[in-house]
Protein backbone atom coordinates (compact mmCIF):
# COMPACT_ATOMS: atom_id res chain seq x y z
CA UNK A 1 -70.95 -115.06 -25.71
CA UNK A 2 -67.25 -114.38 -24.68
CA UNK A 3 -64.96 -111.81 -26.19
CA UNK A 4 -60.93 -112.09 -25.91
CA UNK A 5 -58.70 -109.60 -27.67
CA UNK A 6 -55.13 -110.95 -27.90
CA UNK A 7 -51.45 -108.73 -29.67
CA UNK A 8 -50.97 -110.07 -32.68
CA UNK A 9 -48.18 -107.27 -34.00
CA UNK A 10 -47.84 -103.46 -34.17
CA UNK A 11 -45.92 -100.74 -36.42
CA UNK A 12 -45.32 -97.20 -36.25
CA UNK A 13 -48.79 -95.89 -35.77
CA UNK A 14 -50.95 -99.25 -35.11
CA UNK A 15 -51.52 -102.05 -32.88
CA UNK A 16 -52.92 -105.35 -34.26
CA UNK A 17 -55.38 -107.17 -32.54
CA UNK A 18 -56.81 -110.23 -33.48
CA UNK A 19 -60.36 -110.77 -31.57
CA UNK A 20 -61.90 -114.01 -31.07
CA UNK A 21 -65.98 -113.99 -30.53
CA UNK A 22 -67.45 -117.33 -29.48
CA UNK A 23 -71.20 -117.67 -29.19
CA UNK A 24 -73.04 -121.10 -28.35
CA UNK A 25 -76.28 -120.11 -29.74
CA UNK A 26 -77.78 -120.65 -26.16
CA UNK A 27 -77.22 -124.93 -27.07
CA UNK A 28 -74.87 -126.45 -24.93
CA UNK A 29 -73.04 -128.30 -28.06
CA UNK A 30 -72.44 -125.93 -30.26
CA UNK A 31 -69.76 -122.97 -30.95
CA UNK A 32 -69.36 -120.18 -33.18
CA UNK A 33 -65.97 -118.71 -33.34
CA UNK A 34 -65.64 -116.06 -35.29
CA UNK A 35 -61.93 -114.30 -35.58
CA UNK A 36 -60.98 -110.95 -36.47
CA UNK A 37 -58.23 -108.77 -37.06
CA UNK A 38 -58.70 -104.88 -35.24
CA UNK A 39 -56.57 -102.01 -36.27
CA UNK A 40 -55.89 -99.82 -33.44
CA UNK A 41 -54.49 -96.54 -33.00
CA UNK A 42 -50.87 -96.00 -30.89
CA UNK A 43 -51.67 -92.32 -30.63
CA UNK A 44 -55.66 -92.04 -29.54
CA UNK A 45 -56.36 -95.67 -28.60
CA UNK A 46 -59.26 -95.95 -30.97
CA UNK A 47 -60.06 -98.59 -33.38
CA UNK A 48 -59.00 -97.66 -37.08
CA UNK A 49 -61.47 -100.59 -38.53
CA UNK A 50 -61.45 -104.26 -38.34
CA UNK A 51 -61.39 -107.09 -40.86
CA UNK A 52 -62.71 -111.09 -41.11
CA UNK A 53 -60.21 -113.92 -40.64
CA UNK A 54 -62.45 -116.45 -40.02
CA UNK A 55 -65.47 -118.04 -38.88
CA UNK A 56 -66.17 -121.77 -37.92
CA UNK A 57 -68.93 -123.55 -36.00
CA UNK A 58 -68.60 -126.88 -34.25
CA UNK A 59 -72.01 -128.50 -34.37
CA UNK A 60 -70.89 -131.09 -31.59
CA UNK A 61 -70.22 -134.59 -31.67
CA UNK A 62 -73.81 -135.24 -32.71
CA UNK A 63 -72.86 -132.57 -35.49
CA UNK A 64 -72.72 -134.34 -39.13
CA UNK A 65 -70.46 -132.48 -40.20
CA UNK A 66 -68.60 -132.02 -36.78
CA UNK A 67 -66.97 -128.72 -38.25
CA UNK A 68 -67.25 -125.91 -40.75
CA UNK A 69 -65.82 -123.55 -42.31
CA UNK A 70 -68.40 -120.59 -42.92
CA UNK A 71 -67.74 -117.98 -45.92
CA UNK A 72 -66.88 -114.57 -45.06
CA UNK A 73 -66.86 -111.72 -47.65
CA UNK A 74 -62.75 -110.80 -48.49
CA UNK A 75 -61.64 -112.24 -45.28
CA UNK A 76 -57.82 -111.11 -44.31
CA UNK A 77 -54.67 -113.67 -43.62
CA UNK A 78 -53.02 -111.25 -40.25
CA UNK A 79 -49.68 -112.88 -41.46
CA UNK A 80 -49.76 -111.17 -44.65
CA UNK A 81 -48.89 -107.83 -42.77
CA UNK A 82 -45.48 -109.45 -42.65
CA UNK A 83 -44.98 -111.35 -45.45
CA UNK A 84 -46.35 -108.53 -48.16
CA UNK A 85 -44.20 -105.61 -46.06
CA UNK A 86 -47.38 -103.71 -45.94
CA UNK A 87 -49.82 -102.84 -43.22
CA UNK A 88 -53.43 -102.67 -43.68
CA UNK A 89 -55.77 -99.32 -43.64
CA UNK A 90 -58.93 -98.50 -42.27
């Protein structure tokens, strides 16, 4: 299981993260990437709450179907901070 945290954006008062979690479910063919978007905190550094983008598993070329999608409950599109001019809250 690997965890990567990468800037997506930032206002005033928070920085956006979006965090990518990949687990192989200890088989050597298969991934689990789930994606989500962290609020953070400019003034204390603390996480303000997170929120789903996405999940996918690749069942490997063996995989019928190769890729999919998985549900998530409300997930979030991170480029709506920008295109709706409003920011998300905890």
């Amino acid at each position: 299981m690997t965890v990567e945290d990468a800037l997506f954006a930032r206002n005033v008062d928070t920085l956006f993260l979006l965090r990518t979690i990949t687990d192989n479910h200890r088989l050597h063919m298969v991934r689990q990437t789930d994606t989500l978007l962290i609020h953070r905190s400019l003034a204390g550094g603390d996480d303000r709450g997170f929120r789903g983008v996405a999940r996918v598993i690749d069942f490997g070329p063996d995989g019928a179907p190769r890729v999919e999608t998985l549900p998530l409950q409300d997930p979030v599109n991170p480029y709506d901070l920008f295109c709706r001019g409003r920011c998300l809250t905890a």
